[in-house]
PDB file of N, CA and C in Angstrom:
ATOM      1  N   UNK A   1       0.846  -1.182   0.000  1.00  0.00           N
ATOM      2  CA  UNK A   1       0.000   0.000   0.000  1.00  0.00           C
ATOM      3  C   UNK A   1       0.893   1.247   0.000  1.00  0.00           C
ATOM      4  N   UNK A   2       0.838   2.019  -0.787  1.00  0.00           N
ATOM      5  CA  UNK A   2       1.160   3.699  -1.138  1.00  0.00           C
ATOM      6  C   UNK A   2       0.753   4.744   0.144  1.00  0.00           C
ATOM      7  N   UNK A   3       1.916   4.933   0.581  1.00  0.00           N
ATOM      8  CA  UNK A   3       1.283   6.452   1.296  1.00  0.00           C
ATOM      9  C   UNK A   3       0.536   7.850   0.213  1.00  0.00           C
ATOM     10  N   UNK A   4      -0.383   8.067   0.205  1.00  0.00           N
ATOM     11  CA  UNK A   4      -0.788   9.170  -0.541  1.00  0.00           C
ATOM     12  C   UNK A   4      -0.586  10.745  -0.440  1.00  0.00           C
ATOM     13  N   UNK A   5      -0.653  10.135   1.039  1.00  0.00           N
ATOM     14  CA  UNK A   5      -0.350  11.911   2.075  1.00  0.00           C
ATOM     15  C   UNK A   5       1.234  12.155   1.837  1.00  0.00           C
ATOM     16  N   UNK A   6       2.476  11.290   1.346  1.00  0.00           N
ATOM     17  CA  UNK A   6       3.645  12.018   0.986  1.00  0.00           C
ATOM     18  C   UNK A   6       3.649  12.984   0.519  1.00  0.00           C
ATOM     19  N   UNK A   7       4.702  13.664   0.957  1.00  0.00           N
ATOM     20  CA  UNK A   7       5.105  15.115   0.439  1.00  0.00           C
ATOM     21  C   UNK A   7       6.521  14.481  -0.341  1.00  0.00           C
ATOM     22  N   UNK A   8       6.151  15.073  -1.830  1.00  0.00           N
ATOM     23  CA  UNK A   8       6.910  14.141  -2.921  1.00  0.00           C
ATOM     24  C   UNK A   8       8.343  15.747  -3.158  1.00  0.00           C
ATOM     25  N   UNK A   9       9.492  15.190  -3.078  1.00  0.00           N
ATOM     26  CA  UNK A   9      10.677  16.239  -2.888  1.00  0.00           C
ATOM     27  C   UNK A   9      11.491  15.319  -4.500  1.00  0.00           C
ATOM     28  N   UNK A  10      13.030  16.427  -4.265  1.00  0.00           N
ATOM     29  CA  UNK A  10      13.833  15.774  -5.461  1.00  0.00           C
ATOM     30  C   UNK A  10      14.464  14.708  -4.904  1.00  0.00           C
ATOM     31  N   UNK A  11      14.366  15.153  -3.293  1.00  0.00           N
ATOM     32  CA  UNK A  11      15.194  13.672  -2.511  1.00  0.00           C
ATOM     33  C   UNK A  11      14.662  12.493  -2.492  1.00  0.00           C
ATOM     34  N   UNK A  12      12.939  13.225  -2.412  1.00  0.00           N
ATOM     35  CA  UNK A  12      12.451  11.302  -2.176  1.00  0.00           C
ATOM     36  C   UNK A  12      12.036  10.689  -3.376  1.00  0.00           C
ATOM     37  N   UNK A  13      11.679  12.110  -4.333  1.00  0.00           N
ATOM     38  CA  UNK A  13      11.256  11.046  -5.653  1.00  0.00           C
ATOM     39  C   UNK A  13      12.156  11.610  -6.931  1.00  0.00           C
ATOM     40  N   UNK A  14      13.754  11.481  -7.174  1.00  0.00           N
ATOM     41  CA  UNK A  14      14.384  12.192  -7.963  1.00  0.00           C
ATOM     42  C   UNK A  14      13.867  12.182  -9.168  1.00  0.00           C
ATOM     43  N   UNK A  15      13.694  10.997  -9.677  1.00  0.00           N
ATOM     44  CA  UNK A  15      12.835  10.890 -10.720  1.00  0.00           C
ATOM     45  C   UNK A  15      11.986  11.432 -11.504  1.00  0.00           C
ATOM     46  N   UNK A  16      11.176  12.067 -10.558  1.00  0.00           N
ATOM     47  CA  UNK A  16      10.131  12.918 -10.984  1.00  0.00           C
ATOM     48  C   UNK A  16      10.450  14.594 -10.876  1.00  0.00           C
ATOM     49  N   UNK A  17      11.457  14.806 -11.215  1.00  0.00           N
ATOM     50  CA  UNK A  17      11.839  16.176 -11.057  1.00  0.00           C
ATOM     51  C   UNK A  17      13.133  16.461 -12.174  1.00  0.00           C
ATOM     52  N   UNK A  18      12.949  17.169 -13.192  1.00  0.00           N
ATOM     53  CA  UNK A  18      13.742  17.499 -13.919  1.00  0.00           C
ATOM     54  C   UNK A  18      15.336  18.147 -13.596  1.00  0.00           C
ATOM     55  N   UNK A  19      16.416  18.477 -14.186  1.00  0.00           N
ATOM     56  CA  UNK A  19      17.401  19.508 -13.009  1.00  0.00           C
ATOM     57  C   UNK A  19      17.121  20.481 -13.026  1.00  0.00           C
ATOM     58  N   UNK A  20      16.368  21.029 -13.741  1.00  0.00           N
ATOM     59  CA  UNK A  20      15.912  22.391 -13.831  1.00  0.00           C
ATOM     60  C   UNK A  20      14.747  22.604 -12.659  1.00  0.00           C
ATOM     61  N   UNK A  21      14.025  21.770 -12.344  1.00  0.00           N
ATOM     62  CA  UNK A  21      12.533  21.718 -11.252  1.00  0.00           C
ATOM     63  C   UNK A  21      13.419  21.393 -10.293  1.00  0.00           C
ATOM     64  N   UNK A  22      14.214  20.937  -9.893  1.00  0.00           N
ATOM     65  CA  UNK A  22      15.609  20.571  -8.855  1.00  0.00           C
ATOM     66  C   UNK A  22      15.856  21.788  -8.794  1.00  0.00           C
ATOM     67  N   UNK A  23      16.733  22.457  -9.427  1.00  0.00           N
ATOM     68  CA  UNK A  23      17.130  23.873  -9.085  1.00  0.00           C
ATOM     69  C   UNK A  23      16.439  25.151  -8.623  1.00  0.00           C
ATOM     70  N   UNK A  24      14.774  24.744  -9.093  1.00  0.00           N
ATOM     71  CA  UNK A  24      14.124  25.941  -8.783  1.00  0.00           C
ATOM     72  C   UNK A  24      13.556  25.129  -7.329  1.00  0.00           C
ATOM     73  N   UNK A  25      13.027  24.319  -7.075  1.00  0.00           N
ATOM     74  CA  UNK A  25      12.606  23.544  -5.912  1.00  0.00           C
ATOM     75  C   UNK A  25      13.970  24.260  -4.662  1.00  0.00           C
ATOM     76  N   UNK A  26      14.920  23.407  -5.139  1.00  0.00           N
ATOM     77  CA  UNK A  26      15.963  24.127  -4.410  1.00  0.00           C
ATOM     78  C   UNK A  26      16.137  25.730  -4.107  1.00  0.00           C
ATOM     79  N   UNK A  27      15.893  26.474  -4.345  1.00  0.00           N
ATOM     80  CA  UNK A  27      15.854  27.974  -4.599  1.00  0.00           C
ATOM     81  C   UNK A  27      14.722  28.216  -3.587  1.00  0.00           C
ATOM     82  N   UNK A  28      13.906  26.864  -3.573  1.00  0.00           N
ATOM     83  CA  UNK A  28      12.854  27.925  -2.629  1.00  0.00           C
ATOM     84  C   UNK A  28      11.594  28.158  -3.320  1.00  0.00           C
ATOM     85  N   UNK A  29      11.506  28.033  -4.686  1.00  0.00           N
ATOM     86  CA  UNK A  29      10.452  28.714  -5.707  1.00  0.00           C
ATOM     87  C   UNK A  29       9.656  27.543  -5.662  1.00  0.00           C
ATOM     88  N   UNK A  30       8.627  27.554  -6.433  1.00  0.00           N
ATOM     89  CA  UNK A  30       7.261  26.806  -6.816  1.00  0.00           C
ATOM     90  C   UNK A  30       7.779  26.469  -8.650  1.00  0.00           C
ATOM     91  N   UNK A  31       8.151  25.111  -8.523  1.00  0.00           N
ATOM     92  CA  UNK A  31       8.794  24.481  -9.796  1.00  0.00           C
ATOM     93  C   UNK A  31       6.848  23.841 -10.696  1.00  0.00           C
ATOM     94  N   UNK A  32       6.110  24.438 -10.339  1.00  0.00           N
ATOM     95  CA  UNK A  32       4.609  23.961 -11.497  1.00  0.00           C
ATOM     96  C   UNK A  32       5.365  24.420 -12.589  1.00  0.00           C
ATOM     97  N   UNK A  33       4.672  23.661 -13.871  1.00  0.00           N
ATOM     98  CA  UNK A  33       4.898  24.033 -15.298  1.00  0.00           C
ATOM     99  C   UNK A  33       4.121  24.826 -15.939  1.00  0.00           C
ATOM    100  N   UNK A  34       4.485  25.945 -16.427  1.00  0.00           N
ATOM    101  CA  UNK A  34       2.933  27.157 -16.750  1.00  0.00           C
ATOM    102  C   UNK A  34       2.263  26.532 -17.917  1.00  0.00           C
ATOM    103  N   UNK A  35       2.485  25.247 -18.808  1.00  0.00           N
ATOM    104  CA  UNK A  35       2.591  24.813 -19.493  1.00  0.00           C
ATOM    105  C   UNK A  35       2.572  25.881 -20.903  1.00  0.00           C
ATOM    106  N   UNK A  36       3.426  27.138 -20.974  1.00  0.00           N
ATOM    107  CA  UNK A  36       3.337  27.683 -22.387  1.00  0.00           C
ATOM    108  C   UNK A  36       4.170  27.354 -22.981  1.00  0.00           C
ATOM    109  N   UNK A  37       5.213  26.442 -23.339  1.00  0.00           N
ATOM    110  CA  UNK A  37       6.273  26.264 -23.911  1.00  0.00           C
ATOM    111  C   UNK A  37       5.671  25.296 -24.566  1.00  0.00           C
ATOM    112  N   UNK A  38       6.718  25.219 -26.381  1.00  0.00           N
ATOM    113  CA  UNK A  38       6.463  24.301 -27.279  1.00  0.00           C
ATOM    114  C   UNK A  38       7.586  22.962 -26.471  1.00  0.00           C
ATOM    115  N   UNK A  39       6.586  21.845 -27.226  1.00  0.00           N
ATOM    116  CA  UNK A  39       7.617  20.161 -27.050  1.00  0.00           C
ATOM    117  C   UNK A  39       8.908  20.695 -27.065  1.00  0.00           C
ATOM    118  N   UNK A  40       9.929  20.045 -26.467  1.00  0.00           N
ATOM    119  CA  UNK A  40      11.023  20.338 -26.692  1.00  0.00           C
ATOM    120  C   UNK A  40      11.924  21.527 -26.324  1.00  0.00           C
ATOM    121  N   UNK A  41      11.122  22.568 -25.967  1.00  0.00           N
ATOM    122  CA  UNK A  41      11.503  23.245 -25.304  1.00  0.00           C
ATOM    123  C   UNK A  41      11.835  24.255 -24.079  1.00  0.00           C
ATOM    124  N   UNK A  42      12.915  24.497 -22.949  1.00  0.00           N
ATOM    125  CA  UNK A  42      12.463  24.973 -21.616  1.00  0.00           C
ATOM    126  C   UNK A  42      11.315  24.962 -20.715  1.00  0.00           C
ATOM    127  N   UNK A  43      10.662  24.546 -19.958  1.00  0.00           N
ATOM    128  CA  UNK A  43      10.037  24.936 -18.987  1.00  0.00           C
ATOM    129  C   UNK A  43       9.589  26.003 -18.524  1.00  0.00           C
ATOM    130  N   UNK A  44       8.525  26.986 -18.671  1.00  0.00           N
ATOM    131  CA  UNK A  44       8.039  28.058 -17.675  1.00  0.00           C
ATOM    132  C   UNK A  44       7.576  27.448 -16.586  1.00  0.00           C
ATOM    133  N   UNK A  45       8.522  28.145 -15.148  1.00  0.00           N
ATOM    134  CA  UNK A  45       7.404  27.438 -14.121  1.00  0.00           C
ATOM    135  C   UNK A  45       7.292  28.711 -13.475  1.00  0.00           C
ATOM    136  N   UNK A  46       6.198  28.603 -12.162  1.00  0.00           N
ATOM    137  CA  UNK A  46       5.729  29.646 -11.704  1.00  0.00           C
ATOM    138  C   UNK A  46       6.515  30.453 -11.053  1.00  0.00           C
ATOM    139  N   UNK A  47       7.676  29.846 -10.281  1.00  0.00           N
ATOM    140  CA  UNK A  47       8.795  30.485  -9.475  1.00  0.00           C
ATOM    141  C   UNK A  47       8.302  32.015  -8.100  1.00  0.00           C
ATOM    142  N   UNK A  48       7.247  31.517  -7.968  1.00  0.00           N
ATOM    143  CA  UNK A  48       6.931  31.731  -6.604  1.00  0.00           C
ATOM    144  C   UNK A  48       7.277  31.564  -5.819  1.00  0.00           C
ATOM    145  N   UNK A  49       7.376  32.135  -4.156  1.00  0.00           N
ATOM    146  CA  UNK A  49       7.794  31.302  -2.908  1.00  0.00           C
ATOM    147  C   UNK A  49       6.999  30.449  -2.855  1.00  0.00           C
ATOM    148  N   UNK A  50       7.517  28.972  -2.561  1.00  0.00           N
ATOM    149  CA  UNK A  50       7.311  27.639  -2.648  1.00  0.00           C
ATOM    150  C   UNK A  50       6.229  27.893  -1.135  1.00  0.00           C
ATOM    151  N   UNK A  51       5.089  27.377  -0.468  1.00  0.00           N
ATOM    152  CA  UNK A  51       4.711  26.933   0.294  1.00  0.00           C
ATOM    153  C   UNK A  51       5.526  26.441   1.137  1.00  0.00           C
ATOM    154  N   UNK A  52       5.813  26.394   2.934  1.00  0.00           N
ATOM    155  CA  UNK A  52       6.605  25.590   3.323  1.00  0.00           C
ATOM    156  C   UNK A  52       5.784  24.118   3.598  1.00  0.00           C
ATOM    157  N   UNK A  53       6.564  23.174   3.431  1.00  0.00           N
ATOM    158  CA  UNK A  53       5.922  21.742   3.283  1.00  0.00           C
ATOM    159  C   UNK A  53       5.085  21.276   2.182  1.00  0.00           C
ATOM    160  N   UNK A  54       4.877  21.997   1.188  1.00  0.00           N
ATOM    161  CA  UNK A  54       4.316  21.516   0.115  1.00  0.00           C
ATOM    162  C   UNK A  54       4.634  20.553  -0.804  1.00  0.00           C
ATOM    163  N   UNK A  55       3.651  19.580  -1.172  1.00  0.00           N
ATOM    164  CA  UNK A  55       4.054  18.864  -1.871  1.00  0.00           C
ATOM    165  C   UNK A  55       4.693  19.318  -3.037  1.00  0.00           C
ATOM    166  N   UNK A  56       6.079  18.846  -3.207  1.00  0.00           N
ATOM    167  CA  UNK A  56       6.541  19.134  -4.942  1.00  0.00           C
ATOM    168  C   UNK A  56       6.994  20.447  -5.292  1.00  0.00           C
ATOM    169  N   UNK A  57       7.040  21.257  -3.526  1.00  0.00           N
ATOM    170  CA  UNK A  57       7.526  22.526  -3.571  1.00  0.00           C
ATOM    171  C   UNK A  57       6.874  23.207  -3.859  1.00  0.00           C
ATOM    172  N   UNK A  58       5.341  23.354  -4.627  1.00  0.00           N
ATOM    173  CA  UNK A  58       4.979  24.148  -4.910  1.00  0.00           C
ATOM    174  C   UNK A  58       4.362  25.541  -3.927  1.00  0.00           C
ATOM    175  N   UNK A  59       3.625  26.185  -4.849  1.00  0.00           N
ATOM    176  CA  UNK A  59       3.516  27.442  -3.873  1.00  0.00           C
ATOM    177  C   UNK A  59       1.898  27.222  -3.614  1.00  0.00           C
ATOM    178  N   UNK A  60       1.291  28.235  -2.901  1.00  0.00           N
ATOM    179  CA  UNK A  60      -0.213  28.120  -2.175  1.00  0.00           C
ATOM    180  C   UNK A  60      -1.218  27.684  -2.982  1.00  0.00           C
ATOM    181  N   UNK A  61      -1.308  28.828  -3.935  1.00  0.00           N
ATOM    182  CA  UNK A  61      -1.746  28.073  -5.291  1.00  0.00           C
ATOM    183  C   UNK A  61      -1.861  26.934  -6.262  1.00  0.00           C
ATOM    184  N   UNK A  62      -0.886  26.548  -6.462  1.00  0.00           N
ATOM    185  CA  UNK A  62      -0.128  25.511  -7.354  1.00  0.00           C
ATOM    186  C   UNK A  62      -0.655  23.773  -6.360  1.00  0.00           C
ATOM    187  N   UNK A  63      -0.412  24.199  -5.175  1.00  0.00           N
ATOM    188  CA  UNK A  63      -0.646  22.789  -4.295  1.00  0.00           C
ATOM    189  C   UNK A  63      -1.976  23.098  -4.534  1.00  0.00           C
ATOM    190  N   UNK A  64      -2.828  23.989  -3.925  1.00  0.00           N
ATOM    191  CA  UNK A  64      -4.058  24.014  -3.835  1.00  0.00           C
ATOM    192  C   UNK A  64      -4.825  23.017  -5.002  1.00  0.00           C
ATOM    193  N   UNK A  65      -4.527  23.692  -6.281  1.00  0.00           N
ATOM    194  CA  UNK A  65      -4.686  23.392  -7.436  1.00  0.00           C
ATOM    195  C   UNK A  65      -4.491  21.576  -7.600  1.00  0.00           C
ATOM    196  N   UNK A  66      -3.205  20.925  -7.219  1.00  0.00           N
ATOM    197  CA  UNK A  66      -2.922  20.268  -7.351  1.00  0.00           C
ATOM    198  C   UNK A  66      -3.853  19.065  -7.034  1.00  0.00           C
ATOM    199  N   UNK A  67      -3.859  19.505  -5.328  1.00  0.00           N
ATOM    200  CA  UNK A  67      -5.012  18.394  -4.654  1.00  0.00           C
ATOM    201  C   UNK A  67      -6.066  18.800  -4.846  1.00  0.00           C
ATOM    202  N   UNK A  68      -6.727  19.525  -5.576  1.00  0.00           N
ATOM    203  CA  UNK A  68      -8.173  19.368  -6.466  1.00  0.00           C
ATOM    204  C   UNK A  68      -8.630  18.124  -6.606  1.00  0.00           C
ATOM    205  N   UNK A  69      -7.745  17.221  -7.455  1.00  0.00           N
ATOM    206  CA  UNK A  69      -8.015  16.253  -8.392  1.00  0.00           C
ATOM    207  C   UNK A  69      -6.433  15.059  -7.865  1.00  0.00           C
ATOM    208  N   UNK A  70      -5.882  15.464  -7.103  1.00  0.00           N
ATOM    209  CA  UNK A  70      -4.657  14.303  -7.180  1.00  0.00           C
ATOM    210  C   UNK A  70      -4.534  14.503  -5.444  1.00  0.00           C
ATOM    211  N   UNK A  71      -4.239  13.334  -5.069  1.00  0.00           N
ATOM    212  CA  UNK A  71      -3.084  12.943  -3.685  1.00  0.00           C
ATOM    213  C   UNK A  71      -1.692  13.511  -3.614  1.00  0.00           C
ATOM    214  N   UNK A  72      -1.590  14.236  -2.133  1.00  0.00           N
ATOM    215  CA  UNK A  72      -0.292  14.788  -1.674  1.00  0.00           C
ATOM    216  C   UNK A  72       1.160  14.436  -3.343  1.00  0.00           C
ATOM    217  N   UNK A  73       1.048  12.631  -3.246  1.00  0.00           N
ATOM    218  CA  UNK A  73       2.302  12.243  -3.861  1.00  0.00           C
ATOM    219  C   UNK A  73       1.861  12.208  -5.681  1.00  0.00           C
ATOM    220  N   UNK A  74       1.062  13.148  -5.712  1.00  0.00           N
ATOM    221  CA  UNK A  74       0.424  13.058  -7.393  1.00  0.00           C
ATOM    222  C   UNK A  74      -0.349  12.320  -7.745  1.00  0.00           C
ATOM    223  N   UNK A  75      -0.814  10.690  -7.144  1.00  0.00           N
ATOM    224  CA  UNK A  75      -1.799  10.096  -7.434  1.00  0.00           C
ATOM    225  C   UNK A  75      -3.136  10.949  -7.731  1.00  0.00           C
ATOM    226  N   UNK A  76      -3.882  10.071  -9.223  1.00  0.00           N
ATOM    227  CA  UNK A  76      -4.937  10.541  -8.751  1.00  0.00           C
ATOM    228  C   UNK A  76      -6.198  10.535  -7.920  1.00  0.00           C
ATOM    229  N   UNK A  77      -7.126  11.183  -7.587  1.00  0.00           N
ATOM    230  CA  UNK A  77      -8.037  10.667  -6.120  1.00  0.00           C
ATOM    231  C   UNK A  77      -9.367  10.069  -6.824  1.00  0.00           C
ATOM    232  N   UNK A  78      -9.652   9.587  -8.158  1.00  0.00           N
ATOM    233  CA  UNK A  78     -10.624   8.879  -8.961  1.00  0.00           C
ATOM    234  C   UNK A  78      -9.727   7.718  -9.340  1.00  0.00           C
TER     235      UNK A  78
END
């Protein structure tokens, strides 16, 4: 069985974090993807102050948003 309530980091799930979402995570910022960029190229992310304890670093918003529709560790809740 999956914990759902994890708070998903670059430490616990490297995998799932690009070096670039690593670097901004690290920084402190809110690494979401604004999704305006074409395939293939850079990342816009929101680069907000990150929430403290948020899942995935993100910021107030971005988590909020997140667990709408998904679990702490990204699962979804359907």
């Amino acid at each position: 069985m999956t914990n759902r309530n994890r708070i998903v980091t670059p430490y616990t799930d490297p995998d799932r974090f690009s070096p670039g979402e690593k670097s901004v995570y690290d920084s402190g910022r809110c690494c979401w993807d604004l999704g305006d960029s074409d395939w293939g190229q850079a990342d816009t992310m929101c680069k907000q102050p990150s929430k403290p304890g948020a899942t995935f670093g993100y910021c107030v918003v971005h988590e909020h948003r997140l667990l709408e529709d998904h679990w702490p560790d990204g699962s979804p809740r359907r």
